[in-house]
PDB file of N, CA and C in Angstrom:
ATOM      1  N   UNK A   1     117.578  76.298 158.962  1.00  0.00           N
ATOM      2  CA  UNK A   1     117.752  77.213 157.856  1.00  0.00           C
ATOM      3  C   UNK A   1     118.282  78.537 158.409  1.00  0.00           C
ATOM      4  N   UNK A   2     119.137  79.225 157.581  1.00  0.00           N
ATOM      5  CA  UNK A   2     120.094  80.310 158.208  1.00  0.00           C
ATOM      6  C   UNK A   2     118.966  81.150 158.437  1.00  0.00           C
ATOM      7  N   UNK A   3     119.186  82.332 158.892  1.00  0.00           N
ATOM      8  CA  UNK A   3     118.168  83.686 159.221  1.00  0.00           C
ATOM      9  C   UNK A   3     119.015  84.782 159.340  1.00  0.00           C
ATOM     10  N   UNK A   4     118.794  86.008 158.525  1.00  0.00           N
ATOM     11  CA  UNK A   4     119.466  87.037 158.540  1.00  0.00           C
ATOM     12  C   UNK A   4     119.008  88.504 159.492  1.00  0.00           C
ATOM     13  N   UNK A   5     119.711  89.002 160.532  1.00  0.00           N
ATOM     14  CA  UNK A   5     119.189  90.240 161.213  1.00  0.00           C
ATOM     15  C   UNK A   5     119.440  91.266 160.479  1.00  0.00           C
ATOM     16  N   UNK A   6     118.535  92.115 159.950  1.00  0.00           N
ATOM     17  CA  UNK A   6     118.558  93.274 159.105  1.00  0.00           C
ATOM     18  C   UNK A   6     118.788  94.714 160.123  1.00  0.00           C
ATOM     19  N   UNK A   7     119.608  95.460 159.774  1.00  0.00           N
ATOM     20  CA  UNK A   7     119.394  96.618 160.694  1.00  0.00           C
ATOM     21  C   UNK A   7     119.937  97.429 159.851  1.00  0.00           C
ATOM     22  N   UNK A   8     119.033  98.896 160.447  1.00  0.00           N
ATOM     23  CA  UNK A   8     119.327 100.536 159.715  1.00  0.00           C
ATOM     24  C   UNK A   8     119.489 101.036 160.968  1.00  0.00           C
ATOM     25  N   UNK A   9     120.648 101.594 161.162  1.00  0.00           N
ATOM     26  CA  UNK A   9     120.994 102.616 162.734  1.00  0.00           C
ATOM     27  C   UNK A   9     121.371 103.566 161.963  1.00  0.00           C
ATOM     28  N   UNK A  10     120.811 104.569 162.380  1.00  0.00           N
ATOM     29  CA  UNK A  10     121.404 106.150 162.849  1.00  0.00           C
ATOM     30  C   UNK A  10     121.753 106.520 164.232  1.00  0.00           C
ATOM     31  N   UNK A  11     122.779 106.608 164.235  1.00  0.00           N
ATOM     32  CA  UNK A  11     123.662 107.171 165.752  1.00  0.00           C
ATOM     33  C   UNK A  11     123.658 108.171 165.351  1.00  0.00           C
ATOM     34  N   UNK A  12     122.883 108.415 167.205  1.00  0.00           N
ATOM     35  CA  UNK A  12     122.761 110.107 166.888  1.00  0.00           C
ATOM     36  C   UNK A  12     123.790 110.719 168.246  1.00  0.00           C
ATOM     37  N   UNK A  13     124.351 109.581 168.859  1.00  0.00           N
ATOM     38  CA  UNK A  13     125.723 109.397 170.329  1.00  0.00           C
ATOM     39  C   UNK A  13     126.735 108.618 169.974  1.00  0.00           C
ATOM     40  N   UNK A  14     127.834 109.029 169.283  1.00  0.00           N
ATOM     41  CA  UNK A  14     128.500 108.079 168.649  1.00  0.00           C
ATOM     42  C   UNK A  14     129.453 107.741 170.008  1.00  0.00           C
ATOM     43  N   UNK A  15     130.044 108.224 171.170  1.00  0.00           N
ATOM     44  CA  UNK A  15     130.573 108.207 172.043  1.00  0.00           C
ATOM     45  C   UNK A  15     129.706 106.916 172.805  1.00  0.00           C
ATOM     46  N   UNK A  16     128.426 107.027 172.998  1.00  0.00           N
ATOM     47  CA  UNK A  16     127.613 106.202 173.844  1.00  0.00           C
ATOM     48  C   UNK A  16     127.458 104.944 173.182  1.00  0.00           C
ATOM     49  N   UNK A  17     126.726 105.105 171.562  1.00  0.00           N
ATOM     50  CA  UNK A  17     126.898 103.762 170.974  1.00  0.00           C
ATOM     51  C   UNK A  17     128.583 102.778 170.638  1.00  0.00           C
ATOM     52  N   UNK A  18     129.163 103.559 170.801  1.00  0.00           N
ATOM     53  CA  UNK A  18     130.295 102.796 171.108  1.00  0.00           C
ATOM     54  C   UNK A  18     130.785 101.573 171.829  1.00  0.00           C
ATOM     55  N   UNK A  19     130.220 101.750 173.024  1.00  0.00           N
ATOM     56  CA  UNK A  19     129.916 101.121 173.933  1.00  0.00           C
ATOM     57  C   UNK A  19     129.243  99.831 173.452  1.00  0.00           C
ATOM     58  N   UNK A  20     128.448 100.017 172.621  1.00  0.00           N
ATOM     59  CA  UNK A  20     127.320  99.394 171.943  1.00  0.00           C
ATOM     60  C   UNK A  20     127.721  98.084 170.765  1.00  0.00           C
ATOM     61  N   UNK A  21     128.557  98.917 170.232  1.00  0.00           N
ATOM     62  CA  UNK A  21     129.411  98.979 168.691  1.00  0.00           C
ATOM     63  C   UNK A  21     130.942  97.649 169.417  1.00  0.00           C
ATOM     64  N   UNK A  22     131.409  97.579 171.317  1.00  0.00           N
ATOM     65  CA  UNK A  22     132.480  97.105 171.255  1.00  0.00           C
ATOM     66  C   UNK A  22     132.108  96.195 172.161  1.00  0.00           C
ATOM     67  N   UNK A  23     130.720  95.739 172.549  1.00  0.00           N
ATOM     68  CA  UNK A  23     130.130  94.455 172.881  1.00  0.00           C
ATOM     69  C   UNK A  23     129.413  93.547 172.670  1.00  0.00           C
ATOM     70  N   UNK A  24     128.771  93.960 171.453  1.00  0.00           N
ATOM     71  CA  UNK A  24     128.020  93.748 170.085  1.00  0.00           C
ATOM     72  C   UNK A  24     128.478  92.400 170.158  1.00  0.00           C
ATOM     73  N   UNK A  25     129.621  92.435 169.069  1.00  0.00           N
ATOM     74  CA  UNK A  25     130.536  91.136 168.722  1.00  0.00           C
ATOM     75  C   UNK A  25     130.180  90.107 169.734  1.00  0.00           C
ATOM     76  N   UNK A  26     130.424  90.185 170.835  1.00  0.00           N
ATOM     77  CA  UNK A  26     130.821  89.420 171.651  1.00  0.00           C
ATOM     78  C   UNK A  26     129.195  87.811 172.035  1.00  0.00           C
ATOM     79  N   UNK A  27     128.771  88.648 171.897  1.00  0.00           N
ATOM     80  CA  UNK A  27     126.843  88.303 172.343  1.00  0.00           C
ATOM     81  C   UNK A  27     126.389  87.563 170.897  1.00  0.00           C
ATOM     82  N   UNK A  28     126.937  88.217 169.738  1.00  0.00           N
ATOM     83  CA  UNK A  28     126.368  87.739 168.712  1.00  0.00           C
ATOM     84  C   UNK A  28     126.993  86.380 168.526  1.00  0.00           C
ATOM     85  N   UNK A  29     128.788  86.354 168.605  1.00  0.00           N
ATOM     86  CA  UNK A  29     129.308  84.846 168.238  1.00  0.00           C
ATOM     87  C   UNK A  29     128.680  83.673 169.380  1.00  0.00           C
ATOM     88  N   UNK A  30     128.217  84.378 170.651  1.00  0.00           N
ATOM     89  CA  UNK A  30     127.647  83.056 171.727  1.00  0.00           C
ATOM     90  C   UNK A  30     126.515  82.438 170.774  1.00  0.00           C
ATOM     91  N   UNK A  31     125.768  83.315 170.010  1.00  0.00           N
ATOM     92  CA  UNK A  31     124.792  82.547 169.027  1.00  0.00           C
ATOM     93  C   UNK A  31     124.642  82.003 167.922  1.00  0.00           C
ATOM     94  N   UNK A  32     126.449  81.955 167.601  1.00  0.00           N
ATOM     95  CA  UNK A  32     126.546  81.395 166.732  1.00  0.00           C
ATOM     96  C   UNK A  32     126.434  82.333 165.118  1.00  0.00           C
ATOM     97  N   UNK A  33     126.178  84.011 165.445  1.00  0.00           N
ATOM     98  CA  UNK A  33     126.003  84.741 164.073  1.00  0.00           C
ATOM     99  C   UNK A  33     127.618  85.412 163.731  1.00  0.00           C
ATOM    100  N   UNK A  34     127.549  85.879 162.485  1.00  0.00           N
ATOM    101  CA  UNK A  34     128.679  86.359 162.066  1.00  0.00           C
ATOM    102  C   UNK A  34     128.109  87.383 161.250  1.00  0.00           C
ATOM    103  N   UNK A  35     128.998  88.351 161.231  1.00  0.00           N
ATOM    104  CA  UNK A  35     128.650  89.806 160.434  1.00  0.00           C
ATOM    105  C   UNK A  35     128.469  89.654 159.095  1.00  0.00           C
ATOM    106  N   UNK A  36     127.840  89.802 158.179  1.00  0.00           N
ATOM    107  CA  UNK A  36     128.188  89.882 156.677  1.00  0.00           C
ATOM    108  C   UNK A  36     127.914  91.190 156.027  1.00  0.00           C
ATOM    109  N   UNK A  37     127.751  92.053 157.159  1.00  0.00           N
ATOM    110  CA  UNK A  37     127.964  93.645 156.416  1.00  0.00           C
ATOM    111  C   UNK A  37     127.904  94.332 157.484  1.00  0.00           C
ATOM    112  N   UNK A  38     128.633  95.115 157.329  1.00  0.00           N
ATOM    113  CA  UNK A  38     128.999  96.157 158.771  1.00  0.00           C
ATOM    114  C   UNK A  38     129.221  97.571 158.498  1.00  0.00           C
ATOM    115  N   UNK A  39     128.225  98.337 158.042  1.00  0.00           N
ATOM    116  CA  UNK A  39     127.901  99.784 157.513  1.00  0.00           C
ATOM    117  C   UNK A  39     129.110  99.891 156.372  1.00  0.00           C
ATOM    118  N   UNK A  40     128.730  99.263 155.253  1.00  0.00           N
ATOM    119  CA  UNK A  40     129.540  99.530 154.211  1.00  0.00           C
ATOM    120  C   UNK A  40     128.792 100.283 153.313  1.00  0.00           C
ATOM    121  N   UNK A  41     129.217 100.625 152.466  1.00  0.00           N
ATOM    122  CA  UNK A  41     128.791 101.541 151.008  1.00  0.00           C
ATOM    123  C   UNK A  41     127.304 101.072 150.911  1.00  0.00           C
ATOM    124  N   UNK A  42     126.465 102.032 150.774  1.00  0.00           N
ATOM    125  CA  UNK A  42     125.005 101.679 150.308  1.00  0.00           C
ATOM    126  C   UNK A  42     124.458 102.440 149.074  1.00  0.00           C
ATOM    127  N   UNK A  43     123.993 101.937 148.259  1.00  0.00           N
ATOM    128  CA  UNK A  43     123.624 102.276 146.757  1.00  0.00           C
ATOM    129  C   UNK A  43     122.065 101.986 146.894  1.00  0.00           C
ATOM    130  N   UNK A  44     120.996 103.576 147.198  1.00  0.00           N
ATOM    131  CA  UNK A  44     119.547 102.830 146.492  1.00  0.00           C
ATOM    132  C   UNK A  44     119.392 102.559 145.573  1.00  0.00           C
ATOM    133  N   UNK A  45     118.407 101.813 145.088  1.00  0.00           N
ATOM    134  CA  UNK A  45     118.608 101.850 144.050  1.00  0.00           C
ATOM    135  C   UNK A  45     116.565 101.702 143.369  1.00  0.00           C
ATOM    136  N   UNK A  46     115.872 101.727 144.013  1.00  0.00           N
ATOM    137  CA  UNK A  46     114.359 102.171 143.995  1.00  0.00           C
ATOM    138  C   UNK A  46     114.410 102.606 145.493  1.00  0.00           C
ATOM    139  N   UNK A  47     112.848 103.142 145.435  1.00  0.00           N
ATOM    140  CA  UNK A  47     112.457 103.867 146.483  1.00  0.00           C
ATOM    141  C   UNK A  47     112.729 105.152 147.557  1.00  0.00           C
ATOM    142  N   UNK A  48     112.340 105.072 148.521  1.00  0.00           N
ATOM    143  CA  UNK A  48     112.906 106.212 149.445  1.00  0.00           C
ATOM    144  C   UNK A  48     113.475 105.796 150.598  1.00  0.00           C
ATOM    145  N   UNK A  49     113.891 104.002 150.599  1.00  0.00           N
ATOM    146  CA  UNK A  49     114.626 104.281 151.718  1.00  0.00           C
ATOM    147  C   UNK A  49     116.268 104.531 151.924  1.00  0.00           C
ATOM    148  N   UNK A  50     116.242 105.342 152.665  1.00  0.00           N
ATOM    149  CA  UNK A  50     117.944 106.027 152.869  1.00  0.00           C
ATOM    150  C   UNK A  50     118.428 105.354 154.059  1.00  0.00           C
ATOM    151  N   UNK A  51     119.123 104.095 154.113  1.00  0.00           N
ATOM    152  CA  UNK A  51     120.065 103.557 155.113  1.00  0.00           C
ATOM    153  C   UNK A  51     120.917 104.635 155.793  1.00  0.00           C
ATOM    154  N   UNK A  52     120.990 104.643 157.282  1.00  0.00           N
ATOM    155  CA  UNK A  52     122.266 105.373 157.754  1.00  0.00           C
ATOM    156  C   UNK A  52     123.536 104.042 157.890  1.00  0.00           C
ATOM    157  N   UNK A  53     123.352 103.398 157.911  1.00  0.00           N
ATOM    158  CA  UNK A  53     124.431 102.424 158.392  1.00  0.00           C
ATOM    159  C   UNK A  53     123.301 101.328 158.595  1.00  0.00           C
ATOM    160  N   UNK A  54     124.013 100.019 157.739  1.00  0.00           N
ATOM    161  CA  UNK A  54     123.287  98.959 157.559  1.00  0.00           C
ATOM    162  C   UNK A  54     123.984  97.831 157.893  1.00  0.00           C
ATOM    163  N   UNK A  55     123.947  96.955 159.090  1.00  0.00           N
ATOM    164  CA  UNK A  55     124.451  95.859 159.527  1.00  0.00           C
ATOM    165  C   UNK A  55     123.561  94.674 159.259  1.00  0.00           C
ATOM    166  N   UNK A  56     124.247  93.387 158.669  1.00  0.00           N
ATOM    167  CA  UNK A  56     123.324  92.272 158.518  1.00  0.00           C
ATOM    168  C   UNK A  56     124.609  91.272 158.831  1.00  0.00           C
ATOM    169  N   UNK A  57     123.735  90.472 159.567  1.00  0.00           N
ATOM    170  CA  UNK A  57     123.769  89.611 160.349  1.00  0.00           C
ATOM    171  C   UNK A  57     123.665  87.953 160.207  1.00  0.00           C
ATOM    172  N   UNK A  58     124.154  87.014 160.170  1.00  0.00           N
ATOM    173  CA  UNK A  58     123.535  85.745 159.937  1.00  0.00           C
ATOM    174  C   UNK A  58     124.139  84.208 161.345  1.00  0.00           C
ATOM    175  N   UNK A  59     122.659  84.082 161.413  1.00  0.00           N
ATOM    176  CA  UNK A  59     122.035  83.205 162.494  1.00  0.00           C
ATOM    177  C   UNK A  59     121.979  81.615 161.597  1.00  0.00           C
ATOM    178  N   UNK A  60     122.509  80.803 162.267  1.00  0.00           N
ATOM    179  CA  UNK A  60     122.593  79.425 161.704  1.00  0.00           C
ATOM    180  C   UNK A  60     121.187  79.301 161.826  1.00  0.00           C
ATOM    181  N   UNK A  61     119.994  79.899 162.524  1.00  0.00           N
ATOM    182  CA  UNK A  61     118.290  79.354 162.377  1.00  0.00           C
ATOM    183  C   UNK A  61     117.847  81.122 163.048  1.00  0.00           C
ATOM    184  N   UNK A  62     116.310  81.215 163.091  1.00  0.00           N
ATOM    185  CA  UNK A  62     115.698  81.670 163.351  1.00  0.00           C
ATOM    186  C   UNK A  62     115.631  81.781 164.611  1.00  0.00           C
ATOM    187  N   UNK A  63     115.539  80.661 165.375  1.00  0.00           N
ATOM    188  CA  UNK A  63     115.637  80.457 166.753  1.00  0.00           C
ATOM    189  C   UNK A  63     116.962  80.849 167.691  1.00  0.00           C
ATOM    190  N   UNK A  64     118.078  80.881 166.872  1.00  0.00           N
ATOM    191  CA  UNK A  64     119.452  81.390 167.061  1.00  0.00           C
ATOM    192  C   UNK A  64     119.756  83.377 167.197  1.00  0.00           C
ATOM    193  N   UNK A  65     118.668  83.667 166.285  1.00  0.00           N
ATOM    194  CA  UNK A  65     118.411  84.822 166.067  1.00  0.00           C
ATOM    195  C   UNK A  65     117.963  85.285 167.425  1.00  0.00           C
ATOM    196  N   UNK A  66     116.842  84.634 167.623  1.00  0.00           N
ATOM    197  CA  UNK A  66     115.797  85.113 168.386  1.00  0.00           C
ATOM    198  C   UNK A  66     116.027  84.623 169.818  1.00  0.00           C
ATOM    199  N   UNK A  67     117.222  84.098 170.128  1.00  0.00           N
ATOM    200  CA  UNK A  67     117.504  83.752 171.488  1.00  0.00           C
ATOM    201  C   UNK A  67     118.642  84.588 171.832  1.00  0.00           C
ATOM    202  N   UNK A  68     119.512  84.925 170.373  1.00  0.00           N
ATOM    203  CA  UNK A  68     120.506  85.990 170.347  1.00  0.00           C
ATOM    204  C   UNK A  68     119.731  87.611 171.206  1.00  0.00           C
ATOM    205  N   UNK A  69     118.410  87.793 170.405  1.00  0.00           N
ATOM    206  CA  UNK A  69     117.882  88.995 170.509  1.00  0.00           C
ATOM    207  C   UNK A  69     117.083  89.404 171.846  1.00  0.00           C
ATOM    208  N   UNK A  70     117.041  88.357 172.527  1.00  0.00           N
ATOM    209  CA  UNK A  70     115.795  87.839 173.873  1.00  0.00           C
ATOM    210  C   UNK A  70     116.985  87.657 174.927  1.00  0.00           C
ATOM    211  N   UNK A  71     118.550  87.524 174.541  1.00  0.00           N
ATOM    212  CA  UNK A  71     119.117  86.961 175.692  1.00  0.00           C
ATOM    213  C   UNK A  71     119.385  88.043 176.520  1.00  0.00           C
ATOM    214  N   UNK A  72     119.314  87.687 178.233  1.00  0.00           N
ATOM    215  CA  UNK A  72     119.602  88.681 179.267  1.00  0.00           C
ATOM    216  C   UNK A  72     120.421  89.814 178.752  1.00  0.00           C
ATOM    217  N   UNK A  73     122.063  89.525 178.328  1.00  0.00           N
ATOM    218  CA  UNK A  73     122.783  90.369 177.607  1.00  0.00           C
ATOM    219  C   UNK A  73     122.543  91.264 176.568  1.00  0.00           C
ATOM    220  N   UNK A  74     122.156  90.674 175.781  1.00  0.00           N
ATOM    221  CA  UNK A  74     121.471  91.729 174.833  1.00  0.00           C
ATOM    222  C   UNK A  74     120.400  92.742 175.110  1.00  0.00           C
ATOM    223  N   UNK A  75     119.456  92.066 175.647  1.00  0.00           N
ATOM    224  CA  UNK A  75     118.713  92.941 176.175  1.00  0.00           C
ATOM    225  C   UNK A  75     119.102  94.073 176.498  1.00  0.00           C
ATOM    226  N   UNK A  76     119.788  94.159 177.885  1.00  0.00           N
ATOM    227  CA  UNK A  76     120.642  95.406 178.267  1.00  0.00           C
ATOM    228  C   UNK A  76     121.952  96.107 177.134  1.00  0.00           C
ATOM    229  N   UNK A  77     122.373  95.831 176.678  1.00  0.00           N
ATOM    230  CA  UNK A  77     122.998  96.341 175.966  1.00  0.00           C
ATOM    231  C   UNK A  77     121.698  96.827 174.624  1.00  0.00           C
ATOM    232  N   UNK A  78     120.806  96.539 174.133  1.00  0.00           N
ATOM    233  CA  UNK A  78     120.114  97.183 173.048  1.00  0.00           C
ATOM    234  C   UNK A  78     119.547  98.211 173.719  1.00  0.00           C
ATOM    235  N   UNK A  79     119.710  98.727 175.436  1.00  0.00           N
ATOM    236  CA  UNK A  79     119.026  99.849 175.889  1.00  0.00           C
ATOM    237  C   UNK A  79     120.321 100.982 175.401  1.00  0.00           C
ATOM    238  N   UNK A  80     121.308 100.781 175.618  1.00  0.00           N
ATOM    239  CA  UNK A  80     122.642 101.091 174.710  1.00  0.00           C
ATOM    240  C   UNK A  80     122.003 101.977 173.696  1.00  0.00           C
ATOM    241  N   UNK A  81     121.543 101.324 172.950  1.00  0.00           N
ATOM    242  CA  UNK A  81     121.614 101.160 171.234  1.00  0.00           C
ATOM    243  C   UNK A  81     119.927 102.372 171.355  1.00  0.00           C
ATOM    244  N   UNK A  82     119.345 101.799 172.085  1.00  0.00           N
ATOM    245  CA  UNK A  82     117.766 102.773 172.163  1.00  0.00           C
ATOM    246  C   UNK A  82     118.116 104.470 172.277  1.00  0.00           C
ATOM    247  N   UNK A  83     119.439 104.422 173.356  1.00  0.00           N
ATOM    248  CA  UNK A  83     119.510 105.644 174.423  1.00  0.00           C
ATOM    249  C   UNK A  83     120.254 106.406 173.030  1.00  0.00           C
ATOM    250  N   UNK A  84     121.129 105.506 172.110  1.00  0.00           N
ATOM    251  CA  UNK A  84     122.299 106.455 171.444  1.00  0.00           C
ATOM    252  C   UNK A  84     121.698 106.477 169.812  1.00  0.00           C
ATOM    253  N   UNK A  85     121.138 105.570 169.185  1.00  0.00           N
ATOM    254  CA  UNK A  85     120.661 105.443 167.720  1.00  0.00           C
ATOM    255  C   UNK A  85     119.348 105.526 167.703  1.00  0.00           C
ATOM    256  N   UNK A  86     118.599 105.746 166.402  1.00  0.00           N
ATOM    257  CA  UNK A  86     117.556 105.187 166.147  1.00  0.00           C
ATOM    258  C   UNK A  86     118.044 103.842 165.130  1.00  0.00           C
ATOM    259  N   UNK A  87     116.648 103.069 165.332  1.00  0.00           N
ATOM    260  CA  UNK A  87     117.354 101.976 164.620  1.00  0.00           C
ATOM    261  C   UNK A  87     116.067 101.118 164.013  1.00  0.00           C
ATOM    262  N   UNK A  88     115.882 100.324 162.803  1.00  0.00           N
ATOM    263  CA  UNK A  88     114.911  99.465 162.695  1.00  0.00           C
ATOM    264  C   UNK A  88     115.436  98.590 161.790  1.00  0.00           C
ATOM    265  N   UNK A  89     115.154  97.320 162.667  1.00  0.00           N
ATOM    266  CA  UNK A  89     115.735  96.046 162.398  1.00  0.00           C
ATOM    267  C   UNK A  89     114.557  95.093 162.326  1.00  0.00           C
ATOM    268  N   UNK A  90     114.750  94.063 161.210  1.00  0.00           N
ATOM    269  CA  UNK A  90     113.848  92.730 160.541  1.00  0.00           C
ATOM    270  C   UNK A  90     114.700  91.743 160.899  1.00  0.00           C
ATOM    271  N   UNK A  91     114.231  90.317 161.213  1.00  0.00           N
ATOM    272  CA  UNK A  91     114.958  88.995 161.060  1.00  0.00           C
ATOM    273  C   UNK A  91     114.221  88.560 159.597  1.00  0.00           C
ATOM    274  N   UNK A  92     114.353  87.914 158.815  1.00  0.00           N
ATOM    275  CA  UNK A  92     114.275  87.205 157.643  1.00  0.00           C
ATOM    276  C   UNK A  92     114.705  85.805 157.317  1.00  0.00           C
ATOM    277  N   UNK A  93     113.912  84.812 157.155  1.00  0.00           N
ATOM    278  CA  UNK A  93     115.046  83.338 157.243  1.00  0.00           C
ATOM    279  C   UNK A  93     114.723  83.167 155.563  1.00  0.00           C
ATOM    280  N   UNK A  94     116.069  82.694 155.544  1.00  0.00           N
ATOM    281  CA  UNK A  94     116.574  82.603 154.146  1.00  0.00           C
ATOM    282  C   UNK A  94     115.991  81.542 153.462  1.00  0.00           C
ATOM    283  N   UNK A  95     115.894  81.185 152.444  1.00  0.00           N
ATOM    284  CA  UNK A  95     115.892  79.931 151.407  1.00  0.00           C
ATOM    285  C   UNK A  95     116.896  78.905 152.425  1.00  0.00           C
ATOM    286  N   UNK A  96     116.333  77.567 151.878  1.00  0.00           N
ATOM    287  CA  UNK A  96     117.280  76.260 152.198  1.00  0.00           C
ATOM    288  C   UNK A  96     118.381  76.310 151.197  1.00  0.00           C
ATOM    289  N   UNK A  97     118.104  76.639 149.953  1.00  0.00           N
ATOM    290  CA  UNK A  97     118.947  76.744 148.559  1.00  0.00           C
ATOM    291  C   UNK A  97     118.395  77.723 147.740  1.00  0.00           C
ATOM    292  N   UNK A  98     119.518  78.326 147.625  1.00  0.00           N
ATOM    293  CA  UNK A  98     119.463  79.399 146.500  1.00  0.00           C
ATOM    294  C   UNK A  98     118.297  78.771 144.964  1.00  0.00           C
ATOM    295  N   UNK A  99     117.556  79.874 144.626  1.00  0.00           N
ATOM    296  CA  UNK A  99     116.516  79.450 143.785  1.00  0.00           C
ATOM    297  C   UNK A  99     116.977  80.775 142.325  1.00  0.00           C
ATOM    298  N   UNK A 100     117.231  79.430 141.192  1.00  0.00           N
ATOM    299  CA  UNK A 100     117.128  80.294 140.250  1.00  0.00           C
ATOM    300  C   UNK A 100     115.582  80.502 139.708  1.00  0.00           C
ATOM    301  N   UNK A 101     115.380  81.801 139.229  1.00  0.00           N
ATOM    302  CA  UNK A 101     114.511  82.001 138.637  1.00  0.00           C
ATOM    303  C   UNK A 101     114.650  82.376 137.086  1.00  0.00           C
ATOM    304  N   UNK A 102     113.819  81.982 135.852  1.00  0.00           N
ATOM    305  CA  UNK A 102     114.055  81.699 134.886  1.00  0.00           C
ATOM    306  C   UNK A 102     113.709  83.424 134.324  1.00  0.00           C
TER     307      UNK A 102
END
């Protein structure tokens, strides 16, 4: 079942996360994820949370996610991402099939 990586970054080193931002790609397709939002337009629409830039992510499984997020590479590169953004990110695994509700 797919699994989606949720993330809110604020770069507060846009020079440093760069770095961050142009090896990214590379680590995520070895696991098989593909972007499905890459800090586009954000609309709240309840509550108080204020996205700075919202990337989501999708992992053919959970385990894809989480080997993506654990691998040697990443690792070092999310010290990248520690040194230049703040950031807080969820994995979430999706429905098998979309569920209407009545």
């Amino acid at each position: 079942m797919p699994a989606l990586l949720i993330a809110d970054i604020d770069v507060k080193d846009p020079e440093a996360y760069a770095k961050y931002r142009t090896a990214n790609p590379d680590i995520v397709n070895q696991f098989g994820g593909r972007y499905i939002a890459l800090g586009g337009a954000v609309e709240v629409l309840e509550g108080d949370w204020h996205p700075a830039r919202t990337i989501v992510i999708e992992f053919p499984t959970m385990e894809d996610l989480k080997a993506f997020y654990n691998s040697e590479a990443y690792v070092e590169l999310r010290k990248i991402r520690w040194a230049s953004a703040s950031s807080r990110m969820v994995a979430i695994e999706t429905l098998p099939e979309p569920i209407d509700r009545p």
